[in-house]
C-alpha atoms as a PDB file:
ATOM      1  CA  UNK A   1     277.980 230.554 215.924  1.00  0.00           C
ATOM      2  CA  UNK A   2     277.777 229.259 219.915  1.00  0.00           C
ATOM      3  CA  UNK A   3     276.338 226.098 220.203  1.00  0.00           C
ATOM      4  CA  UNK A   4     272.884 227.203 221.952  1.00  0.00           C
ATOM      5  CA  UNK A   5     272.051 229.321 218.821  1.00  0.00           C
ATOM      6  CA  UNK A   6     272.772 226.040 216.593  1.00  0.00           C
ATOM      7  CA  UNK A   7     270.383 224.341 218.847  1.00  0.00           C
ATOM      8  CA  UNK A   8     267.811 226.643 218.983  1.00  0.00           C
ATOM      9  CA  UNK A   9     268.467 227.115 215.242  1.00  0.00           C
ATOM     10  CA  UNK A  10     267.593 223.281 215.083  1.00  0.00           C
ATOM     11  CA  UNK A  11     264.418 223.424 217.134  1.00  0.00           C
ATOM     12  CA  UNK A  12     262.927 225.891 215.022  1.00  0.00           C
ATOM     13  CA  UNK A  13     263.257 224.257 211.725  1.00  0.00           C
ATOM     14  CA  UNK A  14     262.234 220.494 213.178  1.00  0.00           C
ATOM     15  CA  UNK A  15     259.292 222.745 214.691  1.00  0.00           C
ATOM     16  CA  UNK A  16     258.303 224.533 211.535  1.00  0.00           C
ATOM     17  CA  UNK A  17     257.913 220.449 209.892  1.00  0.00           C
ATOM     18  CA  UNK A  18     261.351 219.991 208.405  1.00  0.00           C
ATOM     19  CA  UNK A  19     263.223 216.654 208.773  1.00  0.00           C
ATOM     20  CA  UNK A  20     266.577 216.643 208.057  1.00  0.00           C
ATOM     21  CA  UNK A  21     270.016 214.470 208.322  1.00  0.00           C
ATOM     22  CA  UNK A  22     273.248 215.709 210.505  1.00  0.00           C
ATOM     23  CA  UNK A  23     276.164 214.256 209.089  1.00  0.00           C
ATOM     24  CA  UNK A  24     279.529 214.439 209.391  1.00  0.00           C
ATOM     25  CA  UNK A  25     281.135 214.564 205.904  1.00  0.00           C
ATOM     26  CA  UNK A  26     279.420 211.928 203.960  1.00  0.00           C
ATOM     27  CA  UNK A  27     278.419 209.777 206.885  1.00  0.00           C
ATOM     28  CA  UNK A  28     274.913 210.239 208.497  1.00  0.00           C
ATOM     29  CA  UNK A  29     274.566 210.614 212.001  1.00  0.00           C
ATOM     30  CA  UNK A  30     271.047 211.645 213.305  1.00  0.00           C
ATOM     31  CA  UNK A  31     267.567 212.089 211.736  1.00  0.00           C
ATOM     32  CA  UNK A  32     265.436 215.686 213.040  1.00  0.00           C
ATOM     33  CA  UNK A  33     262.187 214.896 212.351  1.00  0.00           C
ATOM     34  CA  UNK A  34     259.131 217.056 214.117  1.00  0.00           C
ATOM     35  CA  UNK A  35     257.342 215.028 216.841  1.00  0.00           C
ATOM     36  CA  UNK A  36     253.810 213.902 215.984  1.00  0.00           C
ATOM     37  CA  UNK A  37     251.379 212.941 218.108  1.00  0.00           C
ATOM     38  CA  UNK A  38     249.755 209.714 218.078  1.00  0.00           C
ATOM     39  CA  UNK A  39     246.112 209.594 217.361  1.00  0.00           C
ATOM     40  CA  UNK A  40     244.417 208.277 220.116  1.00  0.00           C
ATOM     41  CA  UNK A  41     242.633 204.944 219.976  1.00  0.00           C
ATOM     42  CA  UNK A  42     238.961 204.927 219.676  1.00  0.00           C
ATOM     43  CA  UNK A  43     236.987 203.028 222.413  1.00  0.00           C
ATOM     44  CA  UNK A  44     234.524 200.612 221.921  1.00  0.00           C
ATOM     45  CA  UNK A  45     232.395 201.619 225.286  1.00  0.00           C
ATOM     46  CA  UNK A  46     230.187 203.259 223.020  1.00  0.00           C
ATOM     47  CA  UNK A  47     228.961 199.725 222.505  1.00  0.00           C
ATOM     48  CA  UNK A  48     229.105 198.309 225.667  1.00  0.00           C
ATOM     49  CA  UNK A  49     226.529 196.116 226.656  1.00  0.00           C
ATOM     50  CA  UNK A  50     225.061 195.696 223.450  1.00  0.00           C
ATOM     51  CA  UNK A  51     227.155 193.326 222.031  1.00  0.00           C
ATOM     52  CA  UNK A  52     227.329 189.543 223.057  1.00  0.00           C
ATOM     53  CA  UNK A  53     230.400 188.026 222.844  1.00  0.00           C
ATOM     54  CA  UNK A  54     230.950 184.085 223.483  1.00  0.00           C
ATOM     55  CA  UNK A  55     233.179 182.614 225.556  1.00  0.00           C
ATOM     56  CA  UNK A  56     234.862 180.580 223.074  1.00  0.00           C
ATOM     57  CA  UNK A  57     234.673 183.616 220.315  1.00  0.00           C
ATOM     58  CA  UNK A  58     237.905 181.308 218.322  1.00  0.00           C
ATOM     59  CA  UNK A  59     234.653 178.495 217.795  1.00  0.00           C
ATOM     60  CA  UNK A  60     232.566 180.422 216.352  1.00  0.00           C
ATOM     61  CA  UNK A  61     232.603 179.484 212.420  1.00  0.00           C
ATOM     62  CA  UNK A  62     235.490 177.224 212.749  1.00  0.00           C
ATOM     63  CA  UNK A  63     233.762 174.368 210.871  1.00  0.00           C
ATOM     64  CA  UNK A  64     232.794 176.881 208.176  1.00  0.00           C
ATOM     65  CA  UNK A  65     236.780 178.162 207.564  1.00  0.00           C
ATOM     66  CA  UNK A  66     237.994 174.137 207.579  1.00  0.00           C
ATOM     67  CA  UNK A  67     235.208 173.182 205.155  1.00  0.00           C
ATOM     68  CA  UNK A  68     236.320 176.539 202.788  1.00  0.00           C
ATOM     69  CA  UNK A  69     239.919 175.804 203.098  1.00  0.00           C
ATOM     70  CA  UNK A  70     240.175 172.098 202.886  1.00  0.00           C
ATOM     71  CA  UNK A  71     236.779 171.457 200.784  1.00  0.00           C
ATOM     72  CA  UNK A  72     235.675 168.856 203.629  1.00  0.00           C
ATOM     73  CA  UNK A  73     232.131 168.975 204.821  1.00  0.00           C
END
């Protein structure tokens, strides 16, 4: 077999959703896996201007977590 049909041979399977290991003998030496694509992140503009957000967001209930963590009040 040349080594373009191997290739192609290759392409098709990681493109029909099989992964598979090429070794040589026992040893492993690269993963196939099919390429996914990454969801895309969701934006919050949907929101915008509708939400307030302080300044100094890391204040806000910060006496409430120290008195439920160290029972102080």
């Amino acid at each position: 077999m040349r080594p373009r049909h191997i290739f192609l041979k290759i392409i098709k399977r990681a493109k029909d959703g099989d992964g598979f290991i090429i070794t040589d003998g026992d040893k492993p030496l690269v993963k196939i896996i099919p390429y996914v694509e990454p969801k895309k992140s969701r934006s919050l503009d949907v929101m915008h201007g509708q939400c307030i957000v302080p300044d100094d967001v890391e204040a806000v209930g910060r006496e409430e977590i120290i008195v439920m963590f160290e029972g102080q009040s």
